[in-house]
C-alpha atoms as a PDB file:
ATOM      1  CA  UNK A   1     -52.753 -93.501  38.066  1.00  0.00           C
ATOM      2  CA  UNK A   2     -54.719 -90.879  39.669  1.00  0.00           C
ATOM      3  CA  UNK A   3     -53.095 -87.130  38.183  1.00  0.00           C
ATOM      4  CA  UNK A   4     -53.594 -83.431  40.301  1.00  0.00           C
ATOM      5  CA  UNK A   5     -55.628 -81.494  38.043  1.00  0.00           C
ATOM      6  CA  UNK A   6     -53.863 -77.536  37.080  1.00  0.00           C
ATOM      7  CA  UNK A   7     -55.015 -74.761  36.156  1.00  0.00           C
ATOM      8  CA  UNK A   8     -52.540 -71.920  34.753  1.00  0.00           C
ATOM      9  CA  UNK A   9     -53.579 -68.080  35.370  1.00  0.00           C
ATOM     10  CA  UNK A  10     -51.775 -66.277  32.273  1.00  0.00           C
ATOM     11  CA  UNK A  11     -52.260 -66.929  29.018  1.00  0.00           C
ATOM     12  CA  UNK A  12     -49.019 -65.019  27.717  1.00  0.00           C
ATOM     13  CA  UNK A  13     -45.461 -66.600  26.905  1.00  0.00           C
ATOM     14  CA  UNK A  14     -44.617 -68.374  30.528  1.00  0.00           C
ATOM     15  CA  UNK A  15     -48.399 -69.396  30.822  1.00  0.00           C
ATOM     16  CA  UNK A  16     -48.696 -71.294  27.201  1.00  0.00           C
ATOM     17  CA  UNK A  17     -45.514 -72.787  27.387  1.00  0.00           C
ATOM     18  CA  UNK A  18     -45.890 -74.179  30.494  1.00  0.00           C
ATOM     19  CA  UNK A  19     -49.180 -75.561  29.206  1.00  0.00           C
ATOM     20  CA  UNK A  20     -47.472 -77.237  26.400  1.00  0.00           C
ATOM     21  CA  UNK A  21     -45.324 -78.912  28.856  1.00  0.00           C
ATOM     22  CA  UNK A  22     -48.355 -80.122  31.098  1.00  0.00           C
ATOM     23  CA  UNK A  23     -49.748 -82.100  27.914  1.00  0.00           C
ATOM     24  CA  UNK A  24     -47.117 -83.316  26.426  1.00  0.00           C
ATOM     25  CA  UNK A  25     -45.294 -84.945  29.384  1.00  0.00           C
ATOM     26  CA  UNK A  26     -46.364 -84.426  33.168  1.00  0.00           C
ATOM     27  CA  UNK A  27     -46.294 -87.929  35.038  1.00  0.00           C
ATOM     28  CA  UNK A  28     -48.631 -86.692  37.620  1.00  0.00           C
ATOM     29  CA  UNK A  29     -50.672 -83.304  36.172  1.00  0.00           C
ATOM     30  CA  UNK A  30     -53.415 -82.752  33.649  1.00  0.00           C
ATOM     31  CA  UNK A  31     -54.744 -79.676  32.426  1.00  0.00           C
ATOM     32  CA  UNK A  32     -57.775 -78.090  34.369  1.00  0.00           C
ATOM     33  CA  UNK A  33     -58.143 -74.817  32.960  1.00  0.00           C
ATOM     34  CA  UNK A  34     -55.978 -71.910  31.190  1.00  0.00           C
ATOM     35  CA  UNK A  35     -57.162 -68.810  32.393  1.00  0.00           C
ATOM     36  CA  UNK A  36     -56.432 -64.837  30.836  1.00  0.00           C
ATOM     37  CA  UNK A  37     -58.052 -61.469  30.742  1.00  0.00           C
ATOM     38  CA  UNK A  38     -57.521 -61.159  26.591  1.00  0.00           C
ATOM     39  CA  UNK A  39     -60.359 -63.552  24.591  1.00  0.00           C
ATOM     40  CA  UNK A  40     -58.077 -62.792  21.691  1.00  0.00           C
ATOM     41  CA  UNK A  41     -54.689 -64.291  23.162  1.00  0.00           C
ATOM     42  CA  UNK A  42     -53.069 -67.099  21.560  1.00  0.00           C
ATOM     43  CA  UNK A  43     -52.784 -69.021  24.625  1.00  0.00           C
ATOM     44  CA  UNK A  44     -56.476 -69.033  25.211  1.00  0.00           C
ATOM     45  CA  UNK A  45     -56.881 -69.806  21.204  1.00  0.00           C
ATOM     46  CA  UNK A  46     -54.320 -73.039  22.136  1.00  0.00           C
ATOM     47  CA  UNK A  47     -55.685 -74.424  24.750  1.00  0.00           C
ATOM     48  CA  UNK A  48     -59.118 -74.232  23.534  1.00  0.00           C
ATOM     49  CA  UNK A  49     -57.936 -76.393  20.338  1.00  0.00           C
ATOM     50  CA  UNK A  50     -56.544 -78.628  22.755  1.00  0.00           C
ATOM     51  CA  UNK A  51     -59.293 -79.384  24.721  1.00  0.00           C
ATOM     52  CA  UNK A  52     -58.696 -77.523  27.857  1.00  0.00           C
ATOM     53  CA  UNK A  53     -61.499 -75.869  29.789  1.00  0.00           C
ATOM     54  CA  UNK A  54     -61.068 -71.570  29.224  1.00  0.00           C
ATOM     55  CA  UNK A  55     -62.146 -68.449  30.737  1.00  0.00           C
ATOM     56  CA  UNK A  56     -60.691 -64.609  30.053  1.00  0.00           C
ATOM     57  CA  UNK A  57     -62.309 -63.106  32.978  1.00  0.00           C
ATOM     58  CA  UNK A  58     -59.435 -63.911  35.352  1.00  0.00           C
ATOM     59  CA  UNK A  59     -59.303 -65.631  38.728  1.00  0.00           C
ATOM     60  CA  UNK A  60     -62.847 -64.518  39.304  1.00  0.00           C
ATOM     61  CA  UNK A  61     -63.589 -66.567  36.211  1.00  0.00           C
ATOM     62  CA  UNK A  62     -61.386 -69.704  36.904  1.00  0.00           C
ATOM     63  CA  UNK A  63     -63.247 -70.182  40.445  1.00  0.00           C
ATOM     64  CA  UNK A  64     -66.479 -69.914  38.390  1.00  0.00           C
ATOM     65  CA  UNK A  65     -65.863 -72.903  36.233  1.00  0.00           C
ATOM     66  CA  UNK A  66     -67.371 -76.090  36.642  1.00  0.00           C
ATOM     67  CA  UNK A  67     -64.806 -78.006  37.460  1.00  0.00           C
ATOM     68  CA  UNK A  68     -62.855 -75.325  39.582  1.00  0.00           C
ATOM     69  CA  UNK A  69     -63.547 -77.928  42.610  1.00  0.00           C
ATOM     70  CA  UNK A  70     -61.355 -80.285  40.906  1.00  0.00           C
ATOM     71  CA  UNK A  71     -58.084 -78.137  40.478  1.00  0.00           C
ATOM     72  CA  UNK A  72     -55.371 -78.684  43.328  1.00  0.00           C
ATOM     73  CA  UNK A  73     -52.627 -76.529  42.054  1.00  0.00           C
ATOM     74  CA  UNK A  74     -52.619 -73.795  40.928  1.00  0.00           C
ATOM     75  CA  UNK A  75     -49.603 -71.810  38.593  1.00  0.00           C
ATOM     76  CA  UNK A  76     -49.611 -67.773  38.527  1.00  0.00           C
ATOM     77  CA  UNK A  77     -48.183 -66.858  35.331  1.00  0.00           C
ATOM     78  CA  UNK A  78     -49.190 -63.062  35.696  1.00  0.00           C
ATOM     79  CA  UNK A  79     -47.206 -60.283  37.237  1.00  0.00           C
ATOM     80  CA  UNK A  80     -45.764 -59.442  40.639  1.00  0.00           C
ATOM     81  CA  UNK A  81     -49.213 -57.106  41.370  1.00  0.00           C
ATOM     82  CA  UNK A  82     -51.620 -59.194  40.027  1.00  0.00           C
ATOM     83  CA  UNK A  83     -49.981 -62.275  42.068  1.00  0.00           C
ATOM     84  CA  UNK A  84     -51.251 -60.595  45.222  1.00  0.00           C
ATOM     85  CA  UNK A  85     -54.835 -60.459  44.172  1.00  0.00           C
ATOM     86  CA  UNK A  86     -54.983 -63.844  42.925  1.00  0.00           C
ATOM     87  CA  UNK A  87     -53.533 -65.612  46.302  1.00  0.00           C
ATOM     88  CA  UNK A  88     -55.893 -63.409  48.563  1.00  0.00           C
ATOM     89  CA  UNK A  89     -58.729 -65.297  46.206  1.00  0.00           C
ATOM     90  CA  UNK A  90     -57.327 -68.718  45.819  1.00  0.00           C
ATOM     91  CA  UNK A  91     -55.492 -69.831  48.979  1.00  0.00           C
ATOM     92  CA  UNK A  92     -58.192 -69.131  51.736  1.00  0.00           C
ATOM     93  CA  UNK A  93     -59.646 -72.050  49.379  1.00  0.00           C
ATOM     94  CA  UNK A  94     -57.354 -74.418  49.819  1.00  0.00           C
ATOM     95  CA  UNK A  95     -55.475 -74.353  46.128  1.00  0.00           C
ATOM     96  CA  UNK A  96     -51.791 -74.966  46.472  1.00  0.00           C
ATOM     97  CA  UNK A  97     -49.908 -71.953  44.644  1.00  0.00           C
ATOM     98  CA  UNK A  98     -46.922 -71.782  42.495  1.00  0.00           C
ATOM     99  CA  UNK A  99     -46.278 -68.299  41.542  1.00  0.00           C
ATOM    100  CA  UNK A 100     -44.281 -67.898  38.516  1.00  0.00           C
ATOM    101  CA  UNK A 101     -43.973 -64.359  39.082  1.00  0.00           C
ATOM    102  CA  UNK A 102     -41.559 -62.592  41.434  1.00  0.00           C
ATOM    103  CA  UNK A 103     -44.360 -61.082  44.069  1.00  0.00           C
ATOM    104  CA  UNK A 104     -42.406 -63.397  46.734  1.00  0.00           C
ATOM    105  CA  UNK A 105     -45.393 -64.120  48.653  1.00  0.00           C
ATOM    106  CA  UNK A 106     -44.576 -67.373  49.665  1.00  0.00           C
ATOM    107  CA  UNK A 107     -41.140 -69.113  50.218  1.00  0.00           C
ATOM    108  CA  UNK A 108     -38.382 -69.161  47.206  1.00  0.00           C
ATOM    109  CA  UNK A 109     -38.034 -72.709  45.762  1.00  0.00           C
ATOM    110  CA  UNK A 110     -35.109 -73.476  43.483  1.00  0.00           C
ATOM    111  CA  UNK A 111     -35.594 -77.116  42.704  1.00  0.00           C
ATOM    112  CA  UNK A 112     -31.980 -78.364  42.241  1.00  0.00           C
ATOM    113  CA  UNK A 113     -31.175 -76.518  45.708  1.00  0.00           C
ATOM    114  CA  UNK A 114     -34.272 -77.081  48.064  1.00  0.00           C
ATOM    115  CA  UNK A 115     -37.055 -78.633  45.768  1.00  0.00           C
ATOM    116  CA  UNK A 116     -38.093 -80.674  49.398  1.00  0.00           C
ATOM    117  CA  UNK A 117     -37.998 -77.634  52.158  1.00  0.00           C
ATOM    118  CA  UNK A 118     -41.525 -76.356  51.055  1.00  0.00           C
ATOM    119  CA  UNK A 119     -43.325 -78.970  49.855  1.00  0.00           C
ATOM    120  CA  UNK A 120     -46.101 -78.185  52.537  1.00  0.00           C
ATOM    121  CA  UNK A 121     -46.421 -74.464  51.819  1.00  0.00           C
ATOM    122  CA  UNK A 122     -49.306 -72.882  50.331  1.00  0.00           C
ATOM    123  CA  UNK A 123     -48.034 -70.508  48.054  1.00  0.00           C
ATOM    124  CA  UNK A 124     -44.330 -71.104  46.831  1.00  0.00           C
ATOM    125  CA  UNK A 125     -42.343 -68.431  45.074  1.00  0.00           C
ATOM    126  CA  UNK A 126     -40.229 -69.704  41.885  1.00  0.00           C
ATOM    127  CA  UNK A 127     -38.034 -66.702  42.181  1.00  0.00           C
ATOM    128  CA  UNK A 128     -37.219 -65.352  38.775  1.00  0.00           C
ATOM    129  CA  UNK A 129     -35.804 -66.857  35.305  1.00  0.00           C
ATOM    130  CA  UNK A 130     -31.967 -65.321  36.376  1.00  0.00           C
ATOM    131  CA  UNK A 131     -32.812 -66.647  39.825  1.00  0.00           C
ATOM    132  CA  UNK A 132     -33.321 -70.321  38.201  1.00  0.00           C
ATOM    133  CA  UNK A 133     -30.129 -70.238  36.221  1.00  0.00           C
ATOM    134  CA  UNK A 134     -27.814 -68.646  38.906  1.00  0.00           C
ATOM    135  CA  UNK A 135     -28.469 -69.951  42.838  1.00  0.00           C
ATOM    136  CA  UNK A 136     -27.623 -73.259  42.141  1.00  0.00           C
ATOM    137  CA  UNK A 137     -24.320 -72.083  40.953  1.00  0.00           C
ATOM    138  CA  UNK A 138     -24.251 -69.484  44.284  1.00  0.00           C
ATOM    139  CA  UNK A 139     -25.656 -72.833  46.268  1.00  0.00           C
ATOM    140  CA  UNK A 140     -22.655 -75.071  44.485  1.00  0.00           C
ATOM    141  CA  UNK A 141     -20.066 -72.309  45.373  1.00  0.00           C
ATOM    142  CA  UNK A 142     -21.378 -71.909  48.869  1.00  0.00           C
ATOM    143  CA  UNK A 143     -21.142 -75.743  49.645  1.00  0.00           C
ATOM    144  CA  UNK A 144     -17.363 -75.739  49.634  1.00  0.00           C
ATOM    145  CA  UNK A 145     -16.605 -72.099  50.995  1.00  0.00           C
ATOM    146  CA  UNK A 146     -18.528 -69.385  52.509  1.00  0.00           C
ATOM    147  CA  UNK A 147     -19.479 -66.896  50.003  1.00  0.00           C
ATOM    148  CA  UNK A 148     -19.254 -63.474  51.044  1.00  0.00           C
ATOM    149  CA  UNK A 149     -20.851 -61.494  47.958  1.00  0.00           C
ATOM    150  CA  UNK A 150     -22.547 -63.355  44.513  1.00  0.00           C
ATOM    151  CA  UNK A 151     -23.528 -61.168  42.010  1.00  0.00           C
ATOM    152  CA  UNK A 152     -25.375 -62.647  39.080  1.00  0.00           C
ATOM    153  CA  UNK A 153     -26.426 -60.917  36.097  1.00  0.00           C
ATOM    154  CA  UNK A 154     -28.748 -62.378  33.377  1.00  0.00           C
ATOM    155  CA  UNK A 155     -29.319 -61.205  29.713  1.00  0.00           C
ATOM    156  CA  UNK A 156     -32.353 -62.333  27.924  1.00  0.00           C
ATOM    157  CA  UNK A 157     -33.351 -61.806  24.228  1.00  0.00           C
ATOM    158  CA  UNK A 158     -35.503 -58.531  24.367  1.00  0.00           C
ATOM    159  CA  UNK A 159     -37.943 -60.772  22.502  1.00  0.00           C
ATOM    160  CA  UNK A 160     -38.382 -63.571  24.649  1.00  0.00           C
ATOM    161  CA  UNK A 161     -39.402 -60.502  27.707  1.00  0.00           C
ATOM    162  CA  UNK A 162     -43.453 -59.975  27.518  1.00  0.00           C
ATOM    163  CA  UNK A 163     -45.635 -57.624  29.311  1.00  0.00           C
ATOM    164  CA  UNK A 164     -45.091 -59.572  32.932  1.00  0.00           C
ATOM    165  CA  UNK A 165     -41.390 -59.100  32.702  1.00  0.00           C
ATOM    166  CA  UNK A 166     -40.903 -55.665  31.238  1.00  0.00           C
ATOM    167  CA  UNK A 167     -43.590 -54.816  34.272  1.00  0.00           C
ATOM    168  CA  UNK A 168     -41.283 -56.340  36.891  1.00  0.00           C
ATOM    169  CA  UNK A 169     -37.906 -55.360  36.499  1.00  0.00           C
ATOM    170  CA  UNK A 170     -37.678 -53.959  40.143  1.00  0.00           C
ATOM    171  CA  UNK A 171     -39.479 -56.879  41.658  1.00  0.00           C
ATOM    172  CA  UNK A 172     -36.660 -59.018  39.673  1.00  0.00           C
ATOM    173  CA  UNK A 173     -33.415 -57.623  40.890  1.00  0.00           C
ATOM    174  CA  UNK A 174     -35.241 -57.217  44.588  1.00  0.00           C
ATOM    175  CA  UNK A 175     -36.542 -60.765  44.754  1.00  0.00           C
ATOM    176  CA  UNK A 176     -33.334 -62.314  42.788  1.00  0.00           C
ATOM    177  CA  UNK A 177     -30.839 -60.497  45.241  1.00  0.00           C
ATOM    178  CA  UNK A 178     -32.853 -61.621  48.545  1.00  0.00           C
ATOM    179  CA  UNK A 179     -33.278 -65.195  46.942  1.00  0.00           C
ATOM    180  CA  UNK A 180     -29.409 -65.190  46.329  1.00  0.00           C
ATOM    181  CA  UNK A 181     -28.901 -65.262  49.997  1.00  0.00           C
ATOM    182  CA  UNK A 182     -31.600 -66.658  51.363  1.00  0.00           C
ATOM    183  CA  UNK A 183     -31.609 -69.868  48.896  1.00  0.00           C
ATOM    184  CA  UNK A 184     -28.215 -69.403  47.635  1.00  0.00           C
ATOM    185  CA  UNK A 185     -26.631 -68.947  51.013  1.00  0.00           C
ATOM    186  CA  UNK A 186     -24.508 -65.997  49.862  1.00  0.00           C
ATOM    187  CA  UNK A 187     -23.787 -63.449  52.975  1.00  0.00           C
ATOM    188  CA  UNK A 188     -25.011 -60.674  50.363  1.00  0.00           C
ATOM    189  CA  UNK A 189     -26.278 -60.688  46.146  1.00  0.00           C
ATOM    190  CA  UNK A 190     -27.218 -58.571  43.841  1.00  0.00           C
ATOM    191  CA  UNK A 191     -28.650 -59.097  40.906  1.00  0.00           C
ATOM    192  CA  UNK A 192     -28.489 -57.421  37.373  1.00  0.00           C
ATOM    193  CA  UNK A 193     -31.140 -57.989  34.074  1.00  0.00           C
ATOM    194  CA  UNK A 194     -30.004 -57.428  30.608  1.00  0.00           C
ATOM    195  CA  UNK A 195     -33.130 -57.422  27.851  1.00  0.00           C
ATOM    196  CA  UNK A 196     -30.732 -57.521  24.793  1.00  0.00           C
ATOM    197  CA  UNK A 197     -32.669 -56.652  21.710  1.00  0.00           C
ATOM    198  CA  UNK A 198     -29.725 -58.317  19.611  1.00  0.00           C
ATOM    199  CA  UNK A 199     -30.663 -59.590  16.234  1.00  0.00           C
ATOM    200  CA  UNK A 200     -31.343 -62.661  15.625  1.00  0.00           C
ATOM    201  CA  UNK A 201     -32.055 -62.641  19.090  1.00  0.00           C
ATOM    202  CA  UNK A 202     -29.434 -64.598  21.614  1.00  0.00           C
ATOM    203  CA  UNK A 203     -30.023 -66.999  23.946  1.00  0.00           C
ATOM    204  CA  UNK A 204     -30.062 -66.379  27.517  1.00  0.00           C
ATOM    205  CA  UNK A 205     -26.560 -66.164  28.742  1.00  0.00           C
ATOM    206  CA  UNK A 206     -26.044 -65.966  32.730  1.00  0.00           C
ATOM    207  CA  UNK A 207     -22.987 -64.437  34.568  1.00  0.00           C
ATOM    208  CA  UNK A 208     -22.165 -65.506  38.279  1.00  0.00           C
ATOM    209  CA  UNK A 209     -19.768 -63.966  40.590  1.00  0.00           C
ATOM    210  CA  UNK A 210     -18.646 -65.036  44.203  1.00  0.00           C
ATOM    211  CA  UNK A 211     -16.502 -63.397  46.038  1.00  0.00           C
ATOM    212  CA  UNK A 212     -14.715 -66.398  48.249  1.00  0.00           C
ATOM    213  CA  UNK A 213     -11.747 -67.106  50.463  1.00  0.00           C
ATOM    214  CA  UNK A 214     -10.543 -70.502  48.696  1.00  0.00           C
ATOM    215  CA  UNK A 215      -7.107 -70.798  50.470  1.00  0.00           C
ATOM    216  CA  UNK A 216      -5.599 -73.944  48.322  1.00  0.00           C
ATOM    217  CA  UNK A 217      -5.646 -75.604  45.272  1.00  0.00           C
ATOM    218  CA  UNK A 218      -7.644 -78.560  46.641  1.00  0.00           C
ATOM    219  CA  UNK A 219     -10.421 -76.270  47.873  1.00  0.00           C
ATOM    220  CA  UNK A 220     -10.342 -74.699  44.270  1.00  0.00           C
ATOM    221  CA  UNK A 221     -10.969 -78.167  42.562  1.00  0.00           C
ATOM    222  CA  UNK A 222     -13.772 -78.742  44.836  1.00  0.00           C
ATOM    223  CA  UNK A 223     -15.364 -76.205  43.571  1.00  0.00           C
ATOM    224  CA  UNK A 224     -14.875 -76.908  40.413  1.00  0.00           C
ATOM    225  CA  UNK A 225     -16.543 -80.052  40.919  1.00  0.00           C
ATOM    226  CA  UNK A 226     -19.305 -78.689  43.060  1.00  0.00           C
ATOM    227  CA  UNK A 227     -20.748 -76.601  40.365  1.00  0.00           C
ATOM    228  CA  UNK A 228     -20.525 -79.031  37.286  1.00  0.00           C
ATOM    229  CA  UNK A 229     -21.975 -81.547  39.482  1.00  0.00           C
ATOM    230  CA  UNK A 230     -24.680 -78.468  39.998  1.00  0.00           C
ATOM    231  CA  UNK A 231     -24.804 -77.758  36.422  1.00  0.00           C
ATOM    232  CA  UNK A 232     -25.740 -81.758  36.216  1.00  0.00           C
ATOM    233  CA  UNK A 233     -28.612 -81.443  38.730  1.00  0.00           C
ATOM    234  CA  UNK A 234     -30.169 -78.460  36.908  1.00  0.00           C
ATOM    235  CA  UNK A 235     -29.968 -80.095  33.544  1.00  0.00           C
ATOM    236  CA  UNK A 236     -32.196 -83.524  34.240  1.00  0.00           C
ATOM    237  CA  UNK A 237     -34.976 -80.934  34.395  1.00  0.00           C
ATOM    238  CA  UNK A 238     -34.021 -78.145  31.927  1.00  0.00           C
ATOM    239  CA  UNK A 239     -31.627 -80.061  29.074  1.00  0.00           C
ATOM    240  CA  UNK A 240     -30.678 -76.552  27.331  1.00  0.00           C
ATOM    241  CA  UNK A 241     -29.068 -75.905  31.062  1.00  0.00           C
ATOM    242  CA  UNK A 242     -25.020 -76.003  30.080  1.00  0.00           C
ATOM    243  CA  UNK A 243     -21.286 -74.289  31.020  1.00  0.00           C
ATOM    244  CA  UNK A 244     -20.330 -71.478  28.699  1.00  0.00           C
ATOM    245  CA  UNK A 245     -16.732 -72.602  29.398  1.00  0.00           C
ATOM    246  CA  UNK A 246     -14.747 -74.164  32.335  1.00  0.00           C
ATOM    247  CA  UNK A 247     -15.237 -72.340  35.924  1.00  0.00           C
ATOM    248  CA  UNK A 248     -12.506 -69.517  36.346  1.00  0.00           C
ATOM    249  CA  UNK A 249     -11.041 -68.895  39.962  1.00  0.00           C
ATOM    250  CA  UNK A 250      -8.952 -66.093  39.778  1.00  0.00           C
ATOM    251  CA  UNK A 251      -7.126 -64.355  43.120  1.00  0.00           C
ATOM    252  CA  UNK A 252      -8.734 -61.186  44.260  1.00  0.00           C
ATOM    253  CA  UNK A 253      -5.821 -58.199  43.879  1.00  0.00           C
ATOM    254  CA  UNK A 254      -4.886 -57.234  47.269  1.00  0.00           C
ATOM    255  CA  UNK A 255      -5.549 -54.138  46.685  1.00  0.00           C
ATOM    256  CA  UNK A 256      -9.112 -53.944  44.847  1.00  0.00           C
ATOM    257  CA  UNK A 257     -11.670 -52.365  47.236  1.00  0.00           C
ATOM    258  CA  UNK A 258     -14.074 -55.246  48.039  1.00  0.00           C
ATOM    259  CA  UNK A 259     -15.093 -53.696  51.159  1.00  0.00           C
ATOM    260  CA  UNK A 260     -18.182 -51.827  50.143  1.00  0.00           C
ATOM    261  CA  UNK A 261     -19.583 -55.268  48.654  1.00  0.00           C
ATOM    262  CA  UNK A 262     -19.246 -57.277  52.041  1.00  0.00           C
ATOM    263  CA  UNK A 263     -21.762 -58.061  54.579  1.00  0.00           C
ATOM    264  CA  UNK A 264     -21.421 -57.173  58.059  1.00  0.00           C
ATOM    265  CA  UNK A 265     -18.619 -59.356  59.941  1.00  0.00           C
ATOM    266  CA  UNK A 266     -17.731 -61.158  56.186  1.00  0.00           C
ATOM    267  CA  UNK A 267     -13.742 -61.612  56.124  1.00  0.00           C
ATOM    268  CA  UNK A 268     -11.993 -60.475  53.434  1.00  0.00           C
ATOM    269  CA  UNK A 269     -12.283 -62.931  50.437  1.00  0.00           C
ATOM    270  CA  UNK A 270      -9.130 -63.737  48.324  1.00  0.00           C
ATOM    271  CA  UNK A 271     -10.494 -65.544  45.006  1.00  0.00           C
ATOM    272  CA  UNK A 272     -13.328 -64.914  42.853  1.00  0.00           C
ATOM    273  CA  UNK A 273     -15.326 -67.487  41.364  1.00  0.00           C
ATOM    274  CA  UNK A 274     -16.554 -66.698  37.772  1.00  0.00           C
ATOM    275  CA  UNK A 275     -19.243 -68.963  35.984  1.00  0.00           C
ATOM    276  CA  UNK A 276     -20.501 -68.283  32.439  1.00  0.00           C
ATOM    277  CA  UNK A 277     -23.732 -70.188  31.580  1.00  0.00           C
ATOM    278  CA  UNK A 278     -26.447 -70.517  28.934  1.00  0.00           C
ATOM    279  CA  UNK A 279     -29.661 -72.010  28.442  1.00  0.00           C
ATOM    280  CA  UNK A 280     -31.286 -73.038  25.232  1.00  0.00           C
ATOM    281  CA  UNK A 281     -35.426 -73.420  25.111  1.00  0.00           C
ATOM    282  CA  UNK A 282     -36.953 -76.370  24.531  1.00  0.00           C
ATOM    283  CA  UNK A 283     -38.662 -74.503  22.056  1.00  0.00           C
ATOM    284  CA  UNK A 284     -42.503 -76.015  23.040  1.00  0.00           C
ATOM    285  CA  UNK A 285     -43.646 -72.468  22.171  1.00  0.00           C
ATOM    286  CA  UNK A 286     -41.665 -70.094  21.854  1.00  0.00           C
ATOM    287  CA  UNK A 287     -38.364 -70.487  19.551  1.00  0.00           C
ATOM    288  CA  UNK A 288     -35.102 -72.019  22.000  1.00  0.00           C
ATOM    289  CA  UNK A 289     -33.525 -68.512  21.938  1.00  0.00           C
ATOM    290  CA  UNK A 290     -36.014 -68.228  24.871  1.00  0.00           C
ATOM    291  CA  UNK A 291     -34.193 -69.627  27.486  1.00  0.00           C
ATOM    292  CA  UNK A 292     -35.374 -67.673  30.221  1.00  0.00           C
ATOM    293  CA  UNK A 293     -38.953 -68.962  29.725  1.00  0.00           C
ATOM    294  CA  UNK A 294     -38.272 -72.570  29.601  1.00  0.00           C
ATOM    295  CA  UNK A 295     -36.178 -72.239  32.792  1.00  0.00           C
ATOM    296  CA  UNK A 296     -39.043 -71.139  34.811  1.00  0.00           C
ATOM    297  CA  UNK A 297     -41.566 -73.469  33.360  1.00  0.00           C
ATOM    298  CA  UNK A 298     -39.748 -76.207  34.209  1.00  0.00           C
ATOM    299  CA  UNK A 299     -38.641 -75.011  37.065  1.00  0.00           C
ATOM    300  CA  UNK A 300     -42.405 -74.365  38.129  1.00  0.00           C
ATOM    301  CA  UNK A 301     -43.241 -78.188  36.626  1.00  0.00           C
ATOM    302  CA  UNK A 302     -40.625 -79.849  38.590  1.00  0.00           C
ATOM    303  CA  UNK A 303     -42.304 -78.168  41.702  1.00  0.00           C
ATOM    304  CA  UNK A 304     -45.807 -79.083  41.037  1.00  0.00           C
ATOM    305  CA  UNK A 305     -44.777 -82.780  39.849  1.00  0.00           C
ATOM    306  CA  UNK A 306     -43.302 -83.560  43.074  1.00  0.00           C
ATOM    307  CA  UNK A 307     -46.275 -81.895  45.044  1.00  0.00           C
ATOM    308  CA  UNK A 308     -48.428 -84.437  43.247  1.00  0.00           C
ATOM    309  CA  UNK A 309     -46.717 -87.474  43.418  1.00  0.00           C
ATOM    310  CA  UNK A 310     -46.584 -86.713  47.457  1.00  0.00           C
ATOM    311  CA  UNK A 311     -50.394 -86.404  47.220  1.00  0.00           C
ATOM    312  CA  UNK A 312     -50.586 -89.672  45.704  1.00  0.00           C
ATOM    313  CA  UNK A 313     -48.640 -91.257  48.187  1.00  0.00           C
ATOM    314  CA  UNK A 314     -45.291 -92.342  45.388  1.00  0.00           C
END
């Protein structure tokens, strides 16, 4: 069966682990090339032992390769900044993008919410790590009830955050709140990262809250039900995806001040919905406290699988 050649810009902690998952599984990828700036990085060391094609000169030196011509997709492991320079190089020559970082060029994909919607585009956004583990549950939620405010907040092991994330902290919370809505559904998110240098280092937990109007019990079940069917969905592609404990729906005191939190024209919600998650790493490279890594990676390799299996017509 014919495969869609990849090549992965960043050869940091996202970048090698997602190169670990190319070889040892993808149905319809091989490796092309594993490109970095540092000829000292272990992902460059990695691949090389492994066979696949290397430059540390960048993009410029990914496009000089001899068999550049042969790579259809793309993955941006990099930063937010560098993101931008890479898709002003790459897509006016046709390579179909998946940025792992949270520049937000292109449209968000979440795959258990909308893998399908943006199959087409040239440059799709995989939102963040938190964004990964929490708008499926803000999708699950919304699918019963409207929900008027999510907020999601995410704590990593301070260990498991390189150079990338520590650089994008803002472009997180922006492009996790505005993915929280526009993927989610949510009338308004916000979004909250935690870097917790706990020792031995935890794995990454996830906290969502909706703010809903869920006016019987039957409405409250189906919720229930919505997100550990949701929970389901994200787990055939990230197995260390699991419920902390059973989904809490709690009324909303009538007198708490909710207002401030509330998009324009939102009613007045009377339950929140509170849903405690963690995921474990696969542990391909980096140890499984590293949640937040393997959540994007797969994330990023569900994407690109699907891509090429359209390409090949299955």
């Amino acid at each position: 069966m014919s495969r869609t050649k990849v090549a992965i810009i960043g050869s940091g902690n996202i970048g090698t682990d997602l190169m670990i998952k190319v070889l040892r599984g993808a149905r319809h990828l091989e490796m092309g090339a594993m490109v970095g700036i540092d000829p000292r990085s272990d992902g460059l060391a990695r691949a090389a032992r492994l066979g696949v094609p290397t430059t540390h000169e960048g993009v410029d030196g990914l496009m000089a390769l001899p068999g550049f011509d042969e790579i259809g997709i793309v993955f941006d492991a990099t930063s937010a900044k560098a993101h931008e320079v890479n898709a002003a190089k790459l897509t006016p020559l046709g390579r179909r993008l998946i940025d792992l970082t949270p520049a937000a060029i292109g449209p968000y994909v979440v795959p258990a919410v909308n893998l399908d919607e943006h199959l087409d585009a040239p440059d799709v956004n995989m939102v963040t790590c938190g964004g990964q583990a929490t708008i499926p549950i803000v999708a699950a939620v919304g699918r019963v009830v409207p929900v008027e405010f999510a907020e999601i907040v995410a704590s990593i092991a301070s260990r498991s955050a390189g150079p990338g994330t520590r650089a994008n902290i803002d472009e997180f919370t922006e492009t996790t709140s505005a993915a929280i809505e526009q993927v989610g559904g949510a009338r308004r998110g916000k979004a909250i990262i935690i870097l917790n240098p706990a020792e031995p280092p935890m794995i990454m937990r996830d906290t969502v809250l909706c703010l809903v109007t869920a006016p019987d019990p039957a409405a409250r079940e189906e919720i229930r039900r919505s997100v550990e069917k949701m929970v389901a969905d994200v787990a055939a592609y990230v197995p260390g995806y699991r419920l902390k404990q059973q989904v809490q729906i709690t009324e909303v005191p009538a007198g708490q001040p909710v207002g401030t939190l509330l998009a324009g024209g939102a009613s007045r919600p009377t339950h929140q919905v509170s849903v405690f998650l963690e995921v474990e790493g696969a542990a391909h490279y980096l140890p499984a406290y590293a949640g937040n890594l393997d959540i994007m990676t797969s994330a990023g390799l569900r994407v690109a699988e699907r891509i090429a299996a359209r390409k090949a017509g299955l």
